[in-house]
PDB file of N, CA and C in Angstrom:
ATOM      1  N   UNK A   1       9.349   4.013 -14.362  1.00  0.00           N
ATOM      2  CA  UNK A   1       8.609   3.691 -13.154  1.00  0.00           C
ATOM      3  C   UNK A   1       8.283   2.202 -13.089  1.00  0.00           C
ATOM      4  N   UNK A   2       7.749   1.848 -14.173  1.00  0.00           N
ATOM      5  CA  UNK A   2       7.649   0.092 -14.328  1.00  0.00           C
ATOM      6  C   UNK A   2       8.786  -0.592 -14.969  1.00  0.00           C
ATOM      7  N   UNK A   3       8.903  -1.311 -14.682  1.00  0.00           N
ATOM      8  CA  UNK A   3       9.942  -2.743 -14.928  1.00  0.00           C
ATOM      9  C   UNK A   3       9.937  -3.680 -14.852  1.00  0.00           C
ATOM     10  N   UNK A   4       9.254  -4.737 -15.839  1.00  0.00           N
ATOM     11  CA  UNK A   4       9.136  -6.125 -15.846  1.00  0.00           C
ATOM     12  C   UNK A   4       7.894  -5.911 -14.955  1.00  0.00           C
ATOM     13  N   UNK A   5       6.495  -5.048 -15.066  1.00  0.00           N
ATOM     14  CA  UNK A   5       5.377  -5.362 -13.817  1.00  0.00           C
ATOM     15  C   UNK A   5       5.906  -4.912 -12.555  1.00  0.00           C
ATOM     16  N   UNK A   6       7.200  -4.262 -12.374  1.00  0.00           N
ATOM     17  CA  UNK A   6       7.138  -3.920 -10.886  1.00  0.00           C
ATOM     18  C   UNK A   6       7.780  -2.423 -11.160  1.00  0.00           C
ATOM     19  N   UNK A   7       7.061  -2.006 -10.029  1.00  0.00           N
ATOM     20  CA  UNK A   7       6.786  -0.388  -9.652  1.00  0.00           C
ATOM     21  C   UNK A   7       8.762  -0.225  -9.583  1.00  0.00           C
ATOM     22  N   UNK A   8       9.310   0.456  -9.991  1.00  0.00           N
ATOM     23  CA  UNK A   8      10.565   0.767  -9.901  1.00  0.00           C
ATOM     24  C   UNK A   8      10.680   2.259  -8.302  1.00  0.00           C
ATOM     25  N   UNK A   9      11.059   1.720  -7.047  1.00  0.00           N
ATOM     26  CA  UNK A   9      10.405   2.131  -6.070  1.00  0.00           C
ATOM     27  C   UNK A   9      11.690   3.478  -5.784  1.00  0.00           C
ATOM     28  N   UNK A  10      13.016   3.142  -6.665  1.00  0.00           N
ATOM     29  CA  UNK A  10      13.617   4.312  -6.557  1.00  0.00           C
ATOM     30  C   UNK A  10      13.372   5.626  -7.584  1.00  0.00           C
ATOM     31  N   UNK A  11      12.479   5.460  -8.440  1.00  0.00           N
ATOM     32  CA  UNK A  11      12.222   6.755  -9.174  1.00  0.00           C
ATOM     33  C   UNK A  11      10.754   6.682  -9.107  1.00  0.00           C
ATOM     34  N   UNK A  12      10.105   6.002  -8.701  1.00  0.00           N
ATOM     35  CA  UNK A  12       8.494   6.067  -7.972  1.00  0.00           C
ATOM     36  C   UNK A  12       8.242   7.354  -7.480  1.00  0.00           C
ATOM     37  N   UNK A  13       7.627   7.822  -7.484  1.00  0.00           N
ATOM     38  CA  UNK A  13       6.858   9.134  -6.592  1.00  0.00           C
ATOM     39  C   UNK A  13       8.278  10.143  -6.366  1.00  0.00           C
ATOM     40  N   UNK A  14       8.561  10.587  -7.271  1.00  0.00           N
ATOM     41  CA  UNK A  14       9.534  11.375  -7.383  1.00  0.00           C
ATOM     42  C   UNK A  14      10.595  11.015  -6.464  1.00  0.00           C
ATOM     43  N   UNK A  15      11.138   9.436  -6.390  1.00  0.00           N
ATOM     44  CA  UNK A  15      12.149   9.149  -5.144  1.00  0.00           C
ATOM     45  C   UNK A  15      12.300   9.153  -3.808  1.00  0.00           C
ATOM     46  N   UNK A  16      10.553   9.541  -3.593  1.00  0.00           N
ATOM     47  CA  UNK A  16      10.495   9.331  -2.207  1.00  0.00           C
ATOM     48  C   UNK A  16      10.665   8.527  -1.003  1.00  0.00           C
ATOM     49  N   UNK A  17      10.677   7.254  -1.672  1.00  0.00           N
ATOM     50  CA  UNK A  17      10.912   5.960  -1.089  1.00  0.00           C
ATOM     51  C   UNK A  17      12.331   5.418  -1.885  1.00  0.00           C
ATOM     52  N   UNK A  18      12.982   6.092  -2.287  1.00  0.00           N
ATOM     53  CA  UNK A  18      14.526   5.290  -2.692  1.00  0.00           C
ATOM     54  C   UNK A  18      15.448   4.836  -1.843  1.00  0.00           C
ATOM     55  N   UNK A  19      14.886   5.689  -0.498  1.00  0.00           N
ATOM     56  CA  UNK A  19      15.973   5.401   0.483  1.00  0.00           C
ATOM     57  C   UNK A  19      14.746   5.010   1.642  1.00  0.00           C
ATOM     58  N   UNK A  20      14.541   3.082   1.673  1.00  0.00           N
ATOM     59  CA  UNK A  20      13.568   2.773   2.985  1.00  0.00           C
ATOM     60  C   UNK A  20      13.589   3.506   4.575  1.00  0.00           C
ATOM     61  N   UNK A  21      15.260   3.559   4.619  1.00  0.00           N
ATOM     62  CA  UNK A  21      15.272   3.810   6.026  1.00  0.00           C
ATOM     63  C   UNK A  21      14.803   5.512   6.302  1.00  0.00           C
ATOM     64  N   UNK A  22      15.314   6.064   5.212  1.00  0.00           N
ATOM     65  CA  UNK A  22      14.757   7.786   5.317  1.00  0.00           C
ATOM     66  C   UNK A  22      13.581   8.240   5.035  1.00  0.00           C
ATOM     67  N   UNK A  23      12.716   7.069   4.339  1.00  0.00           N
ATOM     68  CA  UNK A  23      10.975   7.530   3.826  1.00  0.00           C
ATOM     69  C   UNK A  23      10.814   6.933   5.550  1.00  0.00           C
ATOM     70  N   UNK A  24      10.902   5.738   6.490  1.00  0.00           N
ATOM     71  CA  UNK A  24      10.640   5.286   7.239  1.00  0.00           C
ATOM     72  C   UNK A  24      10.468   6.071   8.382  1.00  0.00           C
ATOM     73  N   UNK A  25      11.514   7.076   8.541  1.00  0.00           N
ATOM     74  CA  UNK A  25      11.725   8.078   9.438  1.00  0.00           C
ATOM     75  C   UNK A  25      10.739   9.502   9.349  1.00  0.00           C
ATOM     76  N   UNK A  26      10.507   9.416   8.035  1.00  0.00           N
ATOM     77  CA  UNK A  26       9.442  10.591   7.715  1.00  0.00           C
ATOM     78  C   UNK A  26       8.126   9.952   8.242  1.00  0.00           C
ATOM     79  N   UNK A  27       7.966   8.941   6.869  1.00  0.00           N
ATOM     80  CA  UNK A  27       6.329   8.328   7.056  1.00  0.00           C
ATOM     81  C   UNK A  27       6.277   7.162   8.134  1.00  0.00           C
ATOM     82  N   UNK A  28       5.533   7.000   9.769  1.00  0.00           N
ATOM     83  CA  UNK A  28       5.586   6.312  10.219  1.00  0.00           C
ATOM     84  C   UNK A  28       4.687   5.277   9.906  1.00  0.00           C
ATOM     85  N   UNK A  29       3.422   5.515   9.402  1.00  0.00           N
ATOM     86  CA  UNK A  29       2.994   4.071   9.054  1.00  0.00           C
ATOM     87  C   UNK A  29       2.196   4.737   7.146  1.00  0.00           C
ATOM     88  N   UNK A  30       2.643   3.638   6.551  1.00  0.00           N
ATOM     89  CA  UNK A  30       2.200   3.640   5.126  1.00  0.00           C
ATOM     90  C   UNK A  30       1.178   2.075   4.839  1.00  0.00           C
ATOM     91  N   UNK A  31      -0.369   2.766   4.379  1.00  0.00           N
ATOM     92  CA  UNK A  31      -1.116   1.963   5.307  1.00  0.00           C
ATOM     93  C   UNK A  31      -1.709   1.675   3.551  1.00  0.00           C
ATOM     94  N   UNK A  32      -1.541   0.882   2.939  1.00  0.00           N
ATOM     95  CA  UNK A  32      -2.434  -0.139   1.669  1.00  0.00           C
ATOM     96  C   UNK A  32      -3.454  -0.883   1.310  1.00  0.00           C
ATOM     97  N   UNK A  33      -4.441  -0.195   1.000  1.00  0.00           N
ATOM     98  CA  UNK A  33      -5.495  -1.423   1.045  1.00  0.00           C
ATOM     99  C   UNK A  33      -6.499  -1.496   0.104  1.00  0.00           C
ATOM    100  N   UNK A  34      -6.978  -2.629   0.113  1.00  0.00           N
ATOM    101  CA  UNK A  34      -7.918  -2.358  -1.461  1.00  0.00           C
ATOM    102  C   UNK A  34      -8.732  -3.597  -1.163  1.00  0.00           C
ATOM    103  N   UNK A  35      -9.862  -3.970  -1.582  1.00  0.00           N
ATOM    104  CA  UNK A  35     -11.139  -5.042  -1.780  1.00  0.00           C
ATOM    105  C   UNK A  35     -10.841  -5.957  -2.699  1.00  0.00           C
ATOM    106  N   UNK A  36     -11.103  -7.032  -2.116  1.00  0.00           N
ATOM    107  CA  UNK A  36     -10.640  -8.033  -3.010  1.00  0.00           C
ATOM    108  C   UNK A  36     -11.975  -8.442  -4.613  1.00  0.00           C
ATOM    109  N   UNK A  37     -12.574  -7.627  -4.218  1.00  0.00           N
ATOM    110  CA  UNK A  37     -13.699  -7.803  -5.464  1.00  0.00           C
ATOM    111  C   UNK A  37     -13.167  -6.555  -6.250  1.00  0.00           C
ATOM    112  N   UNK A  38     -12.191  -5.512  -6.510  1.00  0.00           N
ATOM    113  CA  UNK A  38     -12.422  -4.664  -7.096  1.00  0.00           C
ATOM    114  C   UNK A  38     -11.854  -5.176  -8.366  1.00  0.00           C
ATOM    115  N   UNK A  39     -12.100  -3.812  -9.153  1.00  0.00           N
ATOM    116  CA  UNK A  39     -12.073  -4.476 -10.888  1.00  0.00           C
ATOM    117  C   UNK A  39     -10.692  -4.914 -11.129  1.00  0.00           C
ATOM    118  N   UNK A  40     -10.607  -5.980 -11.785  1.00  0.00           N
ATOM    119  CA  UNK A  40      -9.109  -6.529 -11.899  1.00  0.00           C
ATOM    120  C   UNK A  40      -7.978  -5.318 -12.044  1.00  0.00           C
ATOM    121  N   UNK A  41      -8.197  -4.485 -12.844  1.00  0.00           N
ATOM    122  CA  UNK A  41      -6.708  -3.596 -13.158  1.00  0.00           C
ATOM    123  C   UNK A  41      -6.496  -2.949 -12.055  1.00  0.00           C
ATOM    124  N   UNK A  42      -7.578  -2.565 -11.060  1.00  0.00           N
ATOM    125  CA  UNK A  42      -7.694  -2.016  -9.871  1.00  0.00           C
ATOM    126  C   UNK A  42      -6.833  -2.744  -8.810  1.00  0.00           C
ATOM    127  N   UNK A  43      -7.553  -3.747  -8.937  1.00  0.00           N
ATOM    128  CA  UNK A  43      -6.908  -4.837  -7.572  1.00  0.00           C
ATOM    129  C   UNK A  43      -5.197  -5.037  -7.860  1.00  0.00           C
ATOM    130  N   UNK A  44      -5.292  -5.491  -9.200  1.00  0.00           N
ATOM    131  CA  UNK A  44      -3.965  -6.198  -9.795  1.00  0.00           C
ATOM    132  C   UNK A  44      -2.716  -4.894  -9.480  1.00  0.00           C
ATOM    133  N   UNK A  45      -3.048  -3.640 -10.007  1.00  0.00           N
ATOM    134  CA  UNK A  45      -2.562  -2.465  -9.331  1.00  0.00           C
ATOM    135  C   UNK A  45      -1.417  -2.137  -8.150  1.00  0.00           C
ATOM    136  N   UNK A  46      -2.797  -2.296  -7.058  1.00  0.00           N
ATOM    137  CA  UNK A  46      -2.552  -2.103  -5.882  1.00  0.00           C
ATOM    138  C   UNK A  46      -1.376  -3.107  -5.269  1.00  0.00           C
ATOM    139  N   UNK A  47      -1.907  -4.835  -5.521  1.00  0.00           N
ATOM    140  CA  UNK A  47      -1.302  -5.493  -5.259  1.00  0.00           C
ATOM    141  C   UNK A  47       0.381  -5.558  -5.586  1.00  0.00           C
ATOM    142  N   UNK A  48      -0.039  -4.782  -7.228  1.00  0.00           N
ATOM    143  CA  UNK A  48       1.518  -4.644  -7.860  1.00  0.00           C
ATOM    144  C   UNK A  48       2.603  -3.718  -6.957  1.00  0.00           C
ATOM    145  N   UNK A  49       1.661  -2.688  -6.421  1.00  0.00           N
ATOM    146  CA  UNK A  49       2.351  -1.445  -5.435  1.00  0.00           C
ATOM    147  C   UNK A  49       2.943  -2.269  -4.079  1.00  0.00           C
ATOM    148  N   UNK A  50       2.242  -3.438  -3.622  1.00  0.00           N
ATOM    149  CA  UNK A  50       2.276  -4.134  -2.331  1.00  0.00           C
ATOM    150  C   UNK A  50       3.953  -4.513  -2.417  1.00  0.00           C
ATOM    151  N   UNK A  51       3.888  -5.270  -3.765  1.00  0.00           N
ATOM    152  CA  UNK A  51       4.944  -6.141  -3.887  1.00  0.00           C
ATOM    153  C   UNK A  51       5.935  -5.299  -3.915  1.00  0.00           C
ATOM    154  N   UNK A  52       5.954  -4.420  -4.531  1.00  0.00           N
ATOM    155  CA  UNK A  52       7.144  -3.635  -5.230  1.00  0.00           C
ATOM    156  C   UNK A  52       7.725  -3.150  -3.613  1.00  0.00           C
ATOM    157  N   UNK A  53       7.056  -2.130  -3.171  1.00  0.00           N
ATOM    158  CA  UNK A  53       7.073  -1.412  -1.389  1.00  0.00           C
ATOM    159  C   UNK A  53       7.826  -2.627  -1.001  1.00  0.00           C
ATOM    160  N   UNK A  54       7.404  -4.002  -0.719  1.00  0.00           N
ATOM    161  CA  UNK A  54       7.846  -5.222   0.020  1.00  0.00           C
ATOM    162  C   UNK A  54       8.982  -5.431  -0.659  1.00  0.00           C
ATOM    163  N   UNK A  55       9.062  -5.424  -1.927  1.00  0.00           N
ATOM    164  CA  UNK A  55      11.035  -5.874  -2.718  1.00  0.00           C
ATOM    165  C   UNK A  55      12.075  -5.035  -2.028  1.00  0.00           C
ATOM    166  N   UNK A  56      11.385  -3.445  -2.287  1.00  0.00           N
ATOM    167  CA  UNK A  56      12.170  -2.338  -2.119  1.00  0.00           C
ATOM    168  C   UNK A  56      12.617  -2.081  -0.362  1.00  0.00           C
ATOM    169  N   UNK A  57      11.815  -2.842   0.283  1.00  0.00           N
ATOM    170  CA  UNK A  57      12.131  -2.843   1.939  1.00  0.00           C
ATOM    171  C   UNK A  57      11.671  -1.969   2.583  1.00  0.00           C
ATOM    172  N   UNK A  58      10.427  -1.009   1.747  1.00  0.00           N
ATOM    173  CA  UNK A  58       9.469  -0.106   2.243  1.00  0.00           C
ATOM    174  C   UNK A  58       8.652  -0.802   3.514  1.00  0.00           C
ATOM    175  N   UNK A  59       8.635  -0.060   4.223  1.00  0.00           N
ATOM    176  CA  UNK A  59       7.820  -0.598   5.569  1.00  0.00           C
ATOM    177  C   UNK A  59       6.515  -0.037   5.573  1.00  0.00           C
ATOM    178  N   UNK A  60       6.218  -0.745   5.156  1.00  0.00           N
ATOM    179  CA  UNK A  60       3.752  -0.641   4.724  1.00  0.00           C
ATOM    180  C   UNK A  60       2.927  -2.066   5.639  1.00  0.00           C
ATOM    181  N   UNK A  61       1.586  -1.552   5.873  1.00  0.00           N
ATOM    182  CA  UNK A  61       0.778  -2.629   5.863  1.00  0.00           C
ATOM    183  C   UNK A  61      -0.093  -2.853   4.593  1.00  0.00           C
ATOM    184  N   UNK A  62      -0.453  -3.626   4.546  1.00  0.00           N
ATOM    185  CA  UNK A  62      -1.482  -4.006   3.237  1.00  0.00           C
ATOM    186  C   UNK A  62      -2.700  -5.022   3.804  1.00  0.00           C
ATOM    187  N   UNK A  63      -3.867  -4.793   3.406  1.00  0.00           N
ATOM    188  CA  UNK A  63      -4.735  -5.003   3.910  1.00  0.00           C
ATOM    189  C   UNK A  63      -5.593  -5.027   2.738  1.00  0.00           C
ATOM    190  N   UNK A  64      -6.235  -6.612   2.345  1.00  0.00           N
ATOM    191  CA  UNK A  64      -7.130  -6.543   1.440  1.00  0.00           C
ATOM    192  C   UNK A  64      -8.472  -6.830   2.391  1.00  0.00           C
ATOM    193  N   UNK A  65      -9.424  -6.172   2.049  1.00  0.00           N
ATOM    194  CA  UNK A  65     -10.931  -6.453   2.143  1.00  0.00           C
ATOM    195  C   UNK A  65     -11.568  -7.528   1.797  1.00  0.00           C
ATOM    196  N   UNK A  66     -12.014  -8.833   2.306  1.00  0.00           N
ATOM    197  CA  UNK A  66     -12.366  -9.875   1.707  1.00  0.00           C
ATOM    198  C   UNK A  66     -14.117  -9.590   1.180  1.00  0.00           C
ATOM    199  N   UNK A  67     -14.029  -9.937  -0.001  1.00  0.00           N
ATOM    200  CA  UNK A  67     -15.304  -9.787  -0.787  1.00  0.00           C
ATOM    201  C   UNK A  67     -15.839  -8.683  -1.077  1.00  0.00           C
ATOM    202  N   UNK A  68     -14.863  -7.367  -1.166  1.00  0.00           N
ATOM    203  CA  UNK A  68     -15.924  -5.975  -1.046  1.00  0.00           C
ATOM    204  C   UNK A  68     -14.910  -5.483  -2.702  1.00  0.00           C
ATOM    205  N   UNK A  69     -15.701  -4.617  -2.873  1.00  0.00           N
ATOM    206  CA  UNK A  69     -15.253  -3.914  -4.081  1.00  0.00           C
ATOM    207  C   UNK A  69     -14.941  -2.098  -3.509  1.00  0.00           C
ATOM    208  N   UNK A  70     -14.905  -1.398  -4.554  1.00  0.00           N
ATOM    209  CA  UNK A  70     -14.808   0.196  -4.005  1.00  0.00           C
ATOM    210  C   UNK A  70     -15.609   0.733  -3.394  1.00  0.00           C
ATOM    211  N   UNK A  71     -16.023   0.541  -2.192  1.00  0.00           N
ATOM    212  CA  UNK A  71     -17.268   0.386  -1.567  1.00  0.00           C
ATOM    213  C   UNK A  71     -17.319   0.861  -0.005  1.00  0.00           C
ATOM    214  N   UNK A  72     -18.282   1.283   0.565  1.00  0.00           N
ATOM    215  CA  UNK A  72     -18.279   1.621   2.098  1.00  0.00           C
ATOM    216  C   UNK A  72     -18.242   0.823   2.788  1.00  0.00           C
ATOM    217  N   UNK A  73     -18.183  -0.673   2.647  1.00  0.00           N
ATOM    218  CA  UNK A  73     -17.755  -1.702   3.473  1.00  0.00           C
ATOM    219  C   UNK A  73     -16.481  -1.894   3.676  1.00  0.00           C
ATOM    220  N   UNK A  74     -15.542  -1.517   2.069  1.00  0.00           N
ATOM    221  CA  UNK A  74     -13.519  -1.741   2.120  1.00  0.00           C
ATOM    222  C   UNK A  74     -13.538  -0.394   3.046  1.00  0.00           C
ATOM    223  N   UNK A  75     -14.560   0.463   2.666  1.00  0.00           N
ATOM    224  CA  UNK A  75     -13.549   1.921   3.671  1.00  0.00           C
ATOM    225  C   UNK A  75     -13.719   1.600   5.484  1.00  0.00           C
ATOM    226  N   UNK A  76     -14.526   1.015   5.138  1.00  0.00           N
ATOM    227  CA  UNK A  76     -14.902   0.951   6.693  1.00  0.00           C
ATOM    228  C   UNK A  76     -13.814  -0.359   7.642  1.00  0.00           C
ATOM    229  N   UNK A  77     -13.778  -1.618   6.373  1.00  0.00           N
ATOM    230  CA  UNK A  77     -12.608  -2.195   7.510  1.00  0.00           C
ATOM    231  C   UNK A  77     -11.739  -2.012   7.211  1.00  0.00           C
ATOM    232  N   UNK A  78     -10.743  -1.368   6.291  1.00  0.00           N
ATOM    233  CA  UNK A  78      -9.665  -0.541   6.358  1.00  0.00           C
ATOM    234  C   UNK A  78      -9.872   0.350   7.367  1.00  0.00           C
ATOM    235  N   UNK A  79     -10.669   1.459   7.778  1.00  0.00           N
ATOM    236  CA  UNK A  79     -10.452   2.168   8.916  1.00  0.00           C
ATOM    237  C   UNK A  79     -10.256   1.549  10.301  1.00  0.00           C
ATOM    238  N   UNK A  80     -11.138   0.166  10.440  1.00  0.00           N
ATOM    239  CA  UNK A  80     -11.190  -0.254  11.430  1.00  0.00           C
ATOM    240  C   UNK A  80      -9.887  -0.887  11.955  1.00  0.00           C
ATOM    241  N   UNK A  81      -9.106  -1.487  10.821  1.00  0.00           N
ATOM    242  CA  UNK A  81      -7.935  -1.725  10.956  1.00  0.00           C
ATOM    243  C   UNK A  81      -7.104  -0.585  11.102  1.00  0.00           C
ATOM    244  N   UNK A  82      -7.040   0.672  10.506  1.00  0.00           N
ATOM    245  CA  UNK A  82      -5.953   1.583  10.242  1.00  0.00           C
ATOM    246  C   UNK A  82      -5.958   2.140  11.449  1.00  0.00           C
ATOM    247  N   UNK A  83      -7.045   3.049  12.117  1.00  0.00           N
ATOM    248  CA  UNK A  83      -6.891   3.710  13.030  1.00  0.00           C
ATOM    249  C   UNK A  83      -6.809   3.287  14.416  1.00  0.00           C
ATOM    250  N   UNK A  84      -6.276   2.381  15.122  1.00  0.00           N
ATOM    251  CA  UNK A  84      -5.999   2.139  15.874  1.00  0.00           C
ATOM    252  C   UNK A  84      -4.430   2.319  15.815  1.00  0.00           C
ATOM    253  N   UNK A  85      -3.945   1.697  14.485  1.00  0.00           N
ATOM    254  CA  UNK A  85      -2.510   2.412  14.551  1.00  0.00           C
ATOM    255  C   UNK A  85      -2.248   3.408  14.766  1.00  0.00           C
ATOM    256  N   UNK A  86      -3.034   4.563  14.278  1.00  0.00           N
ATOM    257  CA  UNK A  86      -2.764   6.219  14.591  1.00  0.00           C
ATOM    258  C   UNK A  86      -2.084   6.661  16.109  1.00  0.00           C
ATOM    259  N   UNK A  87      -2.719   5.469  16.781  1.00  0.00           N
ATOM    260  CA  UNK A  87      -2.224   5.771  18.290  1.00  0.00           C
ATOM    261  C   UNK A  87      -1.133   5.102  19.086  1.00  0.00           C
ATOM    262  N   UNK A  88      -0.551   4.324  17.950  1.00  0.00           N
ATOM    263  CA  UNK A  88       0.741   3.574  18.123  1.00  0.00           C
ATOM    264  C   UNK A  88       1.903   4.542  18.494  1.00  0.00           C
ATOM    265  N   UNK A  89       3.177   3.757  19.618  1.00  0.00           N
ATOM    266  CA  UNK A  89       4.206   4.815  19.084  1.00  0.00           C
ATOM    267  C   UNK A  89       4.691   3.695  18.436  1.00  0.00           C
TER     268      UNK A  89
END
């Protein structure tokens, strides 16, 4: 699954994303986000997932929280951002 620090995105999640254009067609929006105060292995993590999705040509948003940690402030502007997409075509 890891390789050199990056998420290996064709045997990731049981291969769900090996093929961008066919996870793309399933999942219409794959939505990432995390606080930029959270605990380093946390943050460092997520970010690692960002990159990897972005190498692999996964189509995601990513959205860090400026200054919040795991907290009801990241859930809240992640939602504020996320759900307006819901109503995208």
């Amino acid at each position: 699954m890891l390789s050199g620090g990056k998420i290996d995105m064709k045997t990731a999640y049981n291969g769900a994303m090996a093929d961008p254009e066919a996870f793309a067609k399933k999942v219409h929006l794959l939505w990432v986000g995390v606080g930029t105060e959270e605990p380093e292995r946390m943050h460092a993590g997520i970010v690692r997932l960002h990159d990897s999705l972005t190498e692999a040509h996964v189509k995601h948003l990513f959205y860090e929280s400026p200054g919040t940690s795991h907290e009801w402030q990241t859930w809240r502007r992640d939602l504020k951002e996320f759900a307006p997409l819901l109503f995208q075509k």
